[in-house]
C-alpha atoms as a PDB file:
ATOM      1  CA  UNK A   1       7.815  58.542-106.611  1.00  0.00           C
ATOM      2  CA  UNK A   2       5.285  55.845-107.807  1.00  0.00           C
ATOM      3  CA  UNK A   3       3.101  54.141-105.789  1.00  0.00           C
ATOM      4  CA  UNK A   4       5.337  50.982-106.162  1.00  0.00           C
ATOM      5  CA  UNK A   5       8.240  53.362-104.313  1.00  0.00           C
ATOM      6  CA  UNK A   6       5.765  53.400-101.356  1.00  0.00           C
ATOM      7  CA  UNK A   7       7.931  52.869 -97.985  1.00  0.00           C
ATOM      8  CA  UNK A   8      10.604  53.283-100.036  1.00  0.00           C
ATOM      9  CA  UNK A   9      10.717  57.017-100.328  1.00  0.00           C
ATOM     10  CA  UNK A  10      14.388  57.831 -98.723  1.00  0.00           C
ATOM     11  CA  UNK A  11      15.522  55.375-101.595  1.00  0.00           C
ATOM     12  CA  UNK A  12      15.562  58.438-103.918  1.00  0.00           C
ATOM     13  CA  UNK A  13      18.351  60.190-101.767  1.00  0.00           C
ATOM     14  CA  UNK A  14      20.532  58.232-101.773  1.00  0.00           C
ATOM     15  CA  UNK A  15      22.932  56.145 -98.590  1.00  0.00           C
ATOM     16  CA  UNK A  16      24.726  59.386 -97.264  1.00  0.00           C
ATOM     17  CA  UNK A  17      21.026  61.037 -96.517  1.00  0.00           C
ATOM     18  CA  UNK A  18      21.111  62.844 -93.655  1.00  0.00           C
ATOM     19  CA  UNK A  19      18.005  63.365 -90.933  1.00  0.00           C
ATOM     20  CA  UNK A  20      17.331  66.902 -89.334  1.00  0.00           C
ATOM     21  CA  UNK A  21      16.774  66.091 -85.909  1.00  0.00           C
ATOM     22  CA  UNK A  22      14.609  68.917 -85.001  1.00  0.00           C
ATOM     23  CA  UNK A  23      12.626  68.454 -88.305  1.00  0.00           C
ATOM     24  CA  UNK A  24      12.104  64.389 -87.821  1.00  0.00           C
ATOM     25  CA  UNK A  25      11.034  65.148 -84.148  1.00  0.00           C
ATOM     26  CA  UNK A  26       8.342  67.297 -85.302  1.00  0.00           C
ATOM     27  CA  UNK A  27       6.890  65.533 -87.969  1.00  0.00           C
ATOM     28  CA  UNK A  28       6.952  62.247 -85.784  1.00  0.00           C
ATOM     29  CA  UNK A  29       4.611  64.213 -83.676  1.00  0.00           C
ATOM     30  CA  UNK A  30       2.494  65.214 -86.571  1.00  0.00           C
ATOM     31  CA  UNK A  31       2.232  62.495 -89.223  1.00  0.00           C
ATOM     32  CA  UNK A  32      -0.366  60.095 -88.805  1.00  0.00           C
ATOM     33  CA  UNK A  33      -0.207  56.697 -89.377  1.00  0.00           C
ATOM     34  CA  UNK A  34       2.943  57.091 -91.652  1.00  0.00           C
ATOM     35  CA  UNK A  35       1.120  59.663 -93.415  1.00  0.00           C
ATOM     36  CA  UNK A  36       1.932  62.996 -93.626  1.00  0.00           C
ATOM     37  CA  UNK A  37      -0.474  66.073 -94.965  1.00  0.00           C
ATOM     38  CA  UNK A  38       1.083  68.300 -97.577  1.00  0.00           C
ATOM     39  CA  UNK A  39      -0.881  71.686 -95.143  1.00  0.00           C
ATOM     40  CA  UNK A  40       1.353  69.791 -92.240  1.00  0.00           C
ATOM     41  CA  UNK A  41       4.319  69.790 -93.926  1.00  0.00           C
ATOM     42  CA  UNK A  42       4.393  72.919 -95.111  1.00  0.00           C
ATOM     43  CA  UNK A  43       3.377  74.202 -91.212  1.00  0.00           C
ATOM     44  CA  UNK A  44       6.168  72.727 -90.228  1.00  0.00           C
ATOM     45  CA  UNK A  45       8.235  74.117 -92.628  1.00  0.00           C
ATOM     46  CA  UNK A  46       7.541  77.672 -91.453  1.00  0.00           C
ATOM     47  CA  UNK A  47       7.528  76.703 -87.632  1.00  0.00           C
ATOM     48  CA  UNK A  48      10.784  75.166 -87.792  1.00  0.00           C
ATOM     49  CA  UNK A  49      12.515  77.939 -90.274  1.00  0.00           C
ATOM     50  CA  UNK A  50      13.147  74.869 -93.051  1.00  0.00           C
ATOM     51  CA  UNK A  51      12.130  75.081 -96.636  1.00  0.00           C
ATOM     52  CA  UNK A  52       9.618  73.030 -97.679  1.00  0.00           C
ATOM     53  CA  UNK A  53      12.176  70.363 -99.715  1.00  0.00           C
ATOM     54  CA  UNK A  54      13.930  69.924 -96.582  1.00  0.00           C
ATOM     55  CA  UNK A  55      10.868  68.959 -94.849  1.00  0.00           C
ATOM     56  CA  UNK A  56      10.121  66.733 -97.650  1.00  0.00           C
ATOM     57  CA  UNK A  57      13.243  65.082 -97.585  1.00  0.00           C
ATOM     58  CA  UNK A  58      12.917  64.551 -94.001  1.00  0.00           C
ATOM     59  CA  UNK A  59       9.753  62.362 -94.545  1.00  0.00           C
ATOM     60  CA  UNK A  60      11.252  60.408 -97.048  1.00  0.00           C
ATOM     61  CA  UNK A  61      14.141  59.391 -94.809  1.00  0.00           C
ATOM     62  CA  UNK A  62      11.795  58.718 -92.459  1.00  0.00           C
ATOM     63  CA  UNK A  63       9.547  56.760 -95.194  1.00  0.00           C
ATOM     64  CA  UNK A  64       6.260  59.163 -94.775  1.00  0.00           C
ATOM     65  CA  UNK A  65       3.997  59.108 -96.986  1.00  0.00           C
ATOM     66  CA  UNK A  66       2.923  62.504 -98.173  1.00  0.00           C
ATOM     67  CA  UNK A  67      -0.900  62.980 -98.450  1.00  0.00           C
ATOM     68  CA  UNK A  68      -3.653  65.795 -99.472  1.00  0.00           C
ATOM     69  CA  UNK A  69      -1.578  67.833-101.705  1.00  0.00           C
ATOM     70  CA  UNK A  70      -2.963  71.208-101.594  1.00  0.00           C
ATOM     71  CA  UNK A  71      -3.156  71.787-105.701  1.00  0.00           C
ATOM     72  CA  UNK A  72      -5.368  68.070-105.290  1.00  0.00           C
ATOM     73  CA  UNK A  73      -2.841  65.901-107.046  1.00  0.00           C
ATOM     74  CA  UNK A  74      -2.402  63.094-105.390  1.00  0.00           C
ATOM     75  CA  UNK A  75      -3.069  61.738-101.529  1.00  0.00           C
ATOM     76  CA  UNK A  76      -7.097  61.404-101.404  1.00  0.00           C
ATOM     77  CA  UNK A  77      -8.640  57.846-100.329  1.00  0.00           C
ATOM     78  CA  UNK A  78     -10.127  55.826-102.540  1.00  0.00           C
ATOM     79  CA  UNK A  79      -9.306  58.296-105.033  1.00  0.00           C
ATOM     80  CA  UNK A  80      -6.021  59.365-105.597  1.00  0.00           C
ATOM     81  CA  UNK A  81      -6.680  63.125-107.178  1.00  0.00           C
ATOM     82  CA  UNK A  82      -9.850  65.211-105.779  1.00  0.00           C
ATOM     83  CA  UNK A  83      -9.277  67.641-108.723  1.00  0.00           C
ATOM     84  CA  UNK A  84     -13.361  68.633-110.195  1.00  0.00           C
ATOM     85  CA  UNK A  85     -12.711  69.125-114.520  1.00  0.00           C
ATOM     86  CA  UNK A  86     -13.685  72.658-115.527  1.00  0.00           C
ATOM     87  CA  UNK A  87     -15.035  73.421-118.607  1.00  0.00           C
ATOM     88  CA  UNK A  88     -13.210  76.560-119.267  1.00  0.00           C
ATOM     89  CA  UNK A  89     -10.405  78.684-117.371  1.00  0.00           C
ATOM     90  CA  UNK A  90     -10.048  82.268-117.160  1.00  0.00           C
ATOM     91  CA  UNK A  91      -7.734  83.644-120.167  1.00  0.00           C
ATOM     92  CA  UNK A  92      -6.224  85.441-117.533  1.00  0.00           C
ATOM     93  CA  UNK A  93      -5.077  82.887-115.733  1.00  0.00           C
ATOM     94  CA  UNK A  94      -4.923  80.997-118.375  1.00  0.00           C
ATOM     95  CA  UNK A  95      -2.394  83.486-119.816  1.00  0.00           C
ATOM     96  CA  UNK A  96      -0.267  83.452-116.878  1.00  0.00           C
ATOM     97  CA  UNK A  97      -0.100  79.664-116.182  1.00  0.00           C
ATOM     98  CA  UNK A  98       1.104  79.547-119.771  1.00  0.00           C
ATOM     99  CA  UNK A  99       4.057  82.089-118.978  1.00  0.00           C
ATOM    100  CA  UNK A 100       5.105  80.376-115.632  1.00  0.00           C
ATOM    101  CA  UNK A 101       5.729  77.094-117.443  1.00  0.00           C
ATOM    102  CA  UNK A 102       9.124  75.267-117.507  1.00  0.00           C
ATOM    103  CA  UNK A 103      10.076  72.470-119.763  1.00  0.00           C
ATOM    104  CA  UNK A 104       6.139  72.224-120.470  1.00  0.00           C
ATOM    105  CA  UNK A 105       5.405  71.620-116.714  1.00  0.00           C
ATOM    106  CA  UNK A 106       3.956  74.352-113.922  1.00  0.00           C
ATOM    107  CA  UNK A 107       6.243  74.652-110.814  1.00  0.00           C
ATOM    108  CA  UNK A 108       3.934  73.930-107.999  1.00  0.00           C
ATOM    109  CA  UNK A 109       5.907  77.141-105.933  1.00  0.00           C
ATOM    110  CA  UNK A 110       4.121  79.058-109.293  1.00  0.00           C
ATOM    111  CA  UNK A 111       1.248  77.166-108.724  1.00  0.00           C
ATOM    112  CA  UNK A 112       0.892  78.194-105.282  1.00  0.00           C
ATOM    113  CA  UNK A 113       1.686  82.186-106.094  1.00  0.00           C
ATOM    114  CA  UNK A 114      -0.601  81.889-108.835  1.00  0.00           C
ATOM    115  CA  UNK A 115      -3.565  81.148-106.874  1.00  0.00           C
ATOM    116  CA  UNK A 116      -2.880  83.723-104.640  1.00  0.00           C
ATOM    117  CA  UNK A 117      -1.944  86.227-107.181  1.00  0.00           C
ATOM    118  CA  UNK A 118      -5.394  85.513-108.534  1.00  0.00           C
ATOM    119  CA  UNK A 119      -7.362  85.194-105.544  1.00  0.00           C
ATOM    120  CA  UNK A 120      -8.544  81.232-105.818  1.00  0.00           C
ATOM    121  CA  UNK A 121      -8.135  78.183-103.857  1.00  0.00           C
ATOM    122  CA  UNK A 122      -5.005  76.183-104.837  1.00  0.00           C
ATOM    123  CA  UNK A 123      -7.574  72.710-105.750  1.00  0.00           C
ATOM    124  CA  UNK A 124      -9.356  75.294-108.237  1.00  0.00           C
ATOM    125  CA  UNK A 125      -5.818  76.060-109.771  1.00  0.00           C
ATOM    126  CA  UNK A 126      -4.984  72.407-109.909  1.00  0.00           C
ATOM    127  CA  UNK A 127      -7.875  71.569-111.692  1.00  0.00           C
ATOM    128  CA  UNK A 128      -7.338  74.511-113.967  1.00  0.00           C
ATOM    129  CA  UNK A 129      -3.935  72.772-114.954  1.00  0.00           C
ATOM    130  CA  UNK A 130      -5.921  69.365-115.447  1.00  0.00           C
ATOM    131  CA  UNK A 131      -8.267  71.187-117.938  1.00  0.00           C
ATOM    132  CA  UNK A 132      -5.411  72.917-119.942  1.00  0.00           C
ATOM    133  CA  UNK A 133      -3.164  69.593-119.641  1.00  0.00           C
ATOM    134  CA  UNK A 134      -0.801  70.809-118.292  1.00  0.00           C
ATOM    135  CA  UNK A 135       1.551  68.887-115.502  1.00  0.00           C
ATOM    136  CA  UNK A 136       2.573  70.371-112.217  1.00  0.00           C
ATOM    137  CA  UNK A 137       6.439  69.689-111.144  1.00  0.00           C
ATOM    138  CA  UNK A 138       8.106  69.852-109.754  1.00  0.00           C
ATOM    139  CA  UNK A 139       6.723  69.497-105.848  1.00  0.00           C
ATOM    140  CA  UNK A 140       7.773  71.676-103.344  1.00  0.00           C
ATOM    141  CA  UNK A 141       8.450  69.077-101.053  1.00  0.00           C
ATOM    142  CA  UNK A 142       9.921  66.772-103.464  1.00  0.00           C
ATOM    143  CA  UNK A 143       7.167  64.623-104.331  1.00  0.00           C
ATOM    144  CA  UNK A 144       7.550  64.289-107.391  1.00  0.00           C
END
Protein backbone atom coordinates (compact mmCIF):
# COMPACT_ATOMS: atom_id res chain seq x y z
CA UNK A 1 0.00 0.00 0.00
CA UNK A 2 1.15 3.66 -0.61
CA UNK A 3 1.78 5.98 1.84
CA UNK A 4 -1.54 7.77 0.89
CA UNK A 5 -3.30 4.15 2.04
CA UNK A 6 -1.82 4.97 5.50
CA UNK A 7 -4.65 4.12 8.25
CA UNK A 8 -6.30 2.72 5.62
CA UNK A 9 -4.57 -0.60 5.38
CA UNK A 10 -7.68 -3.17 6.08
CA UNK A 11 -9.17 -1.25 2.98
CA UNK A 12 -7.26 -3.74 0.77
CA UNK A 13 -9.29 -6.78 2.22
CA UNK A 14 -12.07 -6.06 1.66
CA UNK A 15 -15.80 -5.63 4.14
CA UNK A 16 -16.10 -9.45 5.06
CA UNK A 17 -12.32 -9.27 6.70
CA UNK A 18 -12.17 -11.18 9.49
CA UNK A 19 -9.87 -10.47 12.88
CA UNK A 20 -7.97 -13.43 14.66
CA UNK A 21 -8.63 -12.79 18.10
CA UNK A 22 -5.64 -14.38 19.55
CA UNK A 23 -3.45 -12.73 16.81
CA UNK A 24 -5.02 -8.95 17.33
CA UNK A 25 -4.55 -9.49 21.16
CA UNK A 26 -0.99 -10.03 20.72
CA UNK A 27 0.01 -7.54 18.45
CA UNK A 28 -2.07 -4.89 20.50
CA UNK A 29 0.40 -5.75 23.14
CA UNK A 30 3.31 -5.37 20.85
CA UNK A 31 2.83 -2.60 18.29
CA UNK A 32 3.83 0.68 19.27
CA UNK A 33 2.22 3.66 18.61
CA UNK A 34 0.21 2.08 15.66
CA UNK A 35 3.37 0.82 14.43
CA UNK A 36 4.29 -2.47 14.09
CA UNK A 37 8.09 -3.95 13.42
CA UNK A 38 8.37 -6.38 10.55
CA UNK A 39 11.12 -8.70 13.44
CA UNK A 40 7.68 -8.33 15.70
CA UNK A 41 5.51 -9.54 13.35
CA UNK A 42 7.18 -12.22 12.24
CA UNK A 43 7.80 -13.26 16.29
CA UNK A 44 4.51 -13.34 16.56
CA UNK A 45 3.92 -15.29 13.76
CA UNK A 46 5.93 -18.22 15.13
CA UNK A 47 4.65 -17.72 18.82
CA UNK A 48 1.18 -17.85 17.86
CA UNK A 49 1.54 -20.86 15.09
CA UNK A 50 0.17 -18.17 12.19
CA UNK A 51 1.92 -17.54 8.95
CA UNK A 52 3.33 -14.48 8.50
CA UNK A 53 0.33 -13.11 5.87
CA UNK A 54 -2.06 -13.83 8.49
CA UNK A 55 -0.28 -11.74 10.88
CA UNK A 56 -0.07 -9.16 8.30
CA UNK A 57 -3.53 -9.14 7.59
CA UNK A 58 -4.29 -8.87 11.14
CA UNK A 59 -2.49 -5.43 11.32
CA UNK A 60 -4.15 -4.16 8.50
CA UNK A 61 -7.59 -4.81 9.97
CA UNK A 62 -6.41 -3.36 12.80
CA UNK A 63 -4.81 -0.33 10.64
CA UNK A 64 -0.96 -0.98 11.87
CA UNK A 65 1.43 0.33 10.27
CA UNK A 66 4.20 -2.06 9.43
CA UNK A 67 7.76 -0.69 10.08
CA UNK A 68 11.66 -1.80 9.79
CA UNK A 69 11.33 -4.34 7.17
CA UNK A 70 14.08 -6.69 7.67
CA UNK A 71 15.41 -6.71 3.74
CA UNK A 72 15.47 -2.45 4.59
CA UNK A 73 12.67 -1.54 2.25
CA UNK A 74 10.61 0.58 3.70
CA UNK A 75 9.70 1.71 7.59
CA UNK A 76 12.96 3.85 8.66
CA UNK A 77 12.37 7.59 10.01
CA UNK A 78 13.17 10.27 8.18
CA UNK A 79 14.17 7.96 5.61
CA UNK A 80 11.99 5.56 4.30
CA UNK A 81 14.67 2.70 2.99
CA UNK A 82 18.06 2.18 5.14
CA UNK A 83 19.35 0.06 2.19
CA UNK A 84 23.63 1.21 1.75
CA UNK A 85 24.26 0.89 -2.60
CA UNK A 86 26.97 -1.68 -3.28
CA UNK A 87 29.16 -1.43 -5.94
CA UNK A 88 29.22 -4.98 -6.95
CA UNK A 89 27.41 -8.32 -5.74
CA UNK A 90 28.74 -11.67 -5.56
CA UNK A 91 28.07 -13.66 -9.01
CA UNK A 92 27.05 -16.20 -6.78
CA UNK A 93 24.47 -14.65 -5.35
CA UNK A 94 24.03 -12.80 -7.98
CA UNK A 95 23.35 -16.02 -9.94
CA UNK A 96 20.88 -17.25 -7.60
CA UNK A 97 18.80 -14.06 -7.03
CA UNK A 98 18.50 -14.16 -10.80
CA UNK A 99 17.00 -17.84 -10.69
CA UNK A 100 14.57 -17.14 -7.72
CA UNK A 101 12.88 -14.35 -9.69
CA UNK A 102 9.14 -14.30 -10.59
CA UNK A 103 7.50 -12.06 -13.06
CA UNK A 104 10.90 -9.95 -12.81
CA UNK A 105 10.42 -9.45 -9.00
CA UNK A 106 12.34 -11.46 -5.90
CA UNK A 107 9.85 -13.08 -3.42
CA UNK A 108 10.87 -11.65 -0.15
CA UNK A 109 10.24 -15.59 1.45
CA UNK A 110 13.40 -16.13 -1.36
CA UNK A 111 14.84 -13.20 -0.15
CA UNK A 112 14.88 -14.27 3.29
CA UNK A 113 16.26 -18.08 2.39
CA UNK A 114 18.67 -16.50 0.27
CA UNK A 115 20.43 -14.67 2.86
CA UNK A 116 20.57 -17.47 4.92
CA UNK A 117 21.50 -19.87 2.27
CA UNK A 118 24.41 -17.51 1.77
CA UNK A 119 25.29 -16.62 5.13
CA UNK A 120 24.49 -12.55 5.08
CA UNK A 121 22.28 -10.24 6.83
CA UNK A 122 18.88 -9.82 5.09
CA UNK A 123 19.64 -5.49 4.76
CA UNK A 124 22.92 -6.70 2.81
CA UNK A 125 20.59 -8.86 0.50
CA UNK A 126 18.19 -6.01 0.10
CA UNK A 127 20.65 -3.77 -0.96
CA UNK A 128 22.08 -6.39 -3.25
CA UNK A 129 18.57 -6.33 -5.05
CA UNK A 130 18.77 -2.36 -5.11
CA UNK A 131 22.17 -2.64 -6.94
CA UNK A 132 20.99 -5.29 -9.53
CA UNK A 133 17.43 -3.42 -9.84
CA UNK A 134 15.69 -5.72 -9.07
CA UNK A 135 12.17 -5.38 -6.95
CA UNK A 136 11.27 -7.47 -3.98
CA UNK A 137 7.41 -8.76 -3.87
CA UNK A 138 5.76 -9.81 -2.92
CA UNK A 139 5.92 -9.23 1.20
CA UNK A 140 5.50 -11.88 3.42
CA UNK A 141 3.20 -10.12 5.43
CA UNK A 142 1.39 -8.53 2.70
CA UNK A 143 2.92 -5.29 2.48
CA UNK A 144 3.10 -4.87 -0.59
Amino acid sequence: MTHEDAGHYARKHGPKAVVNTATRDMLSIRAIKGKLPCAVAFKVAKDLGRSPKDVGRTADLMELRLVKCQLGLFGYYPKKSILKPLSSVNTDLEKVILEELKDNRLPCKKAWEIAKRFGVHKIKLGSACNALEIKIAPCQLGAF
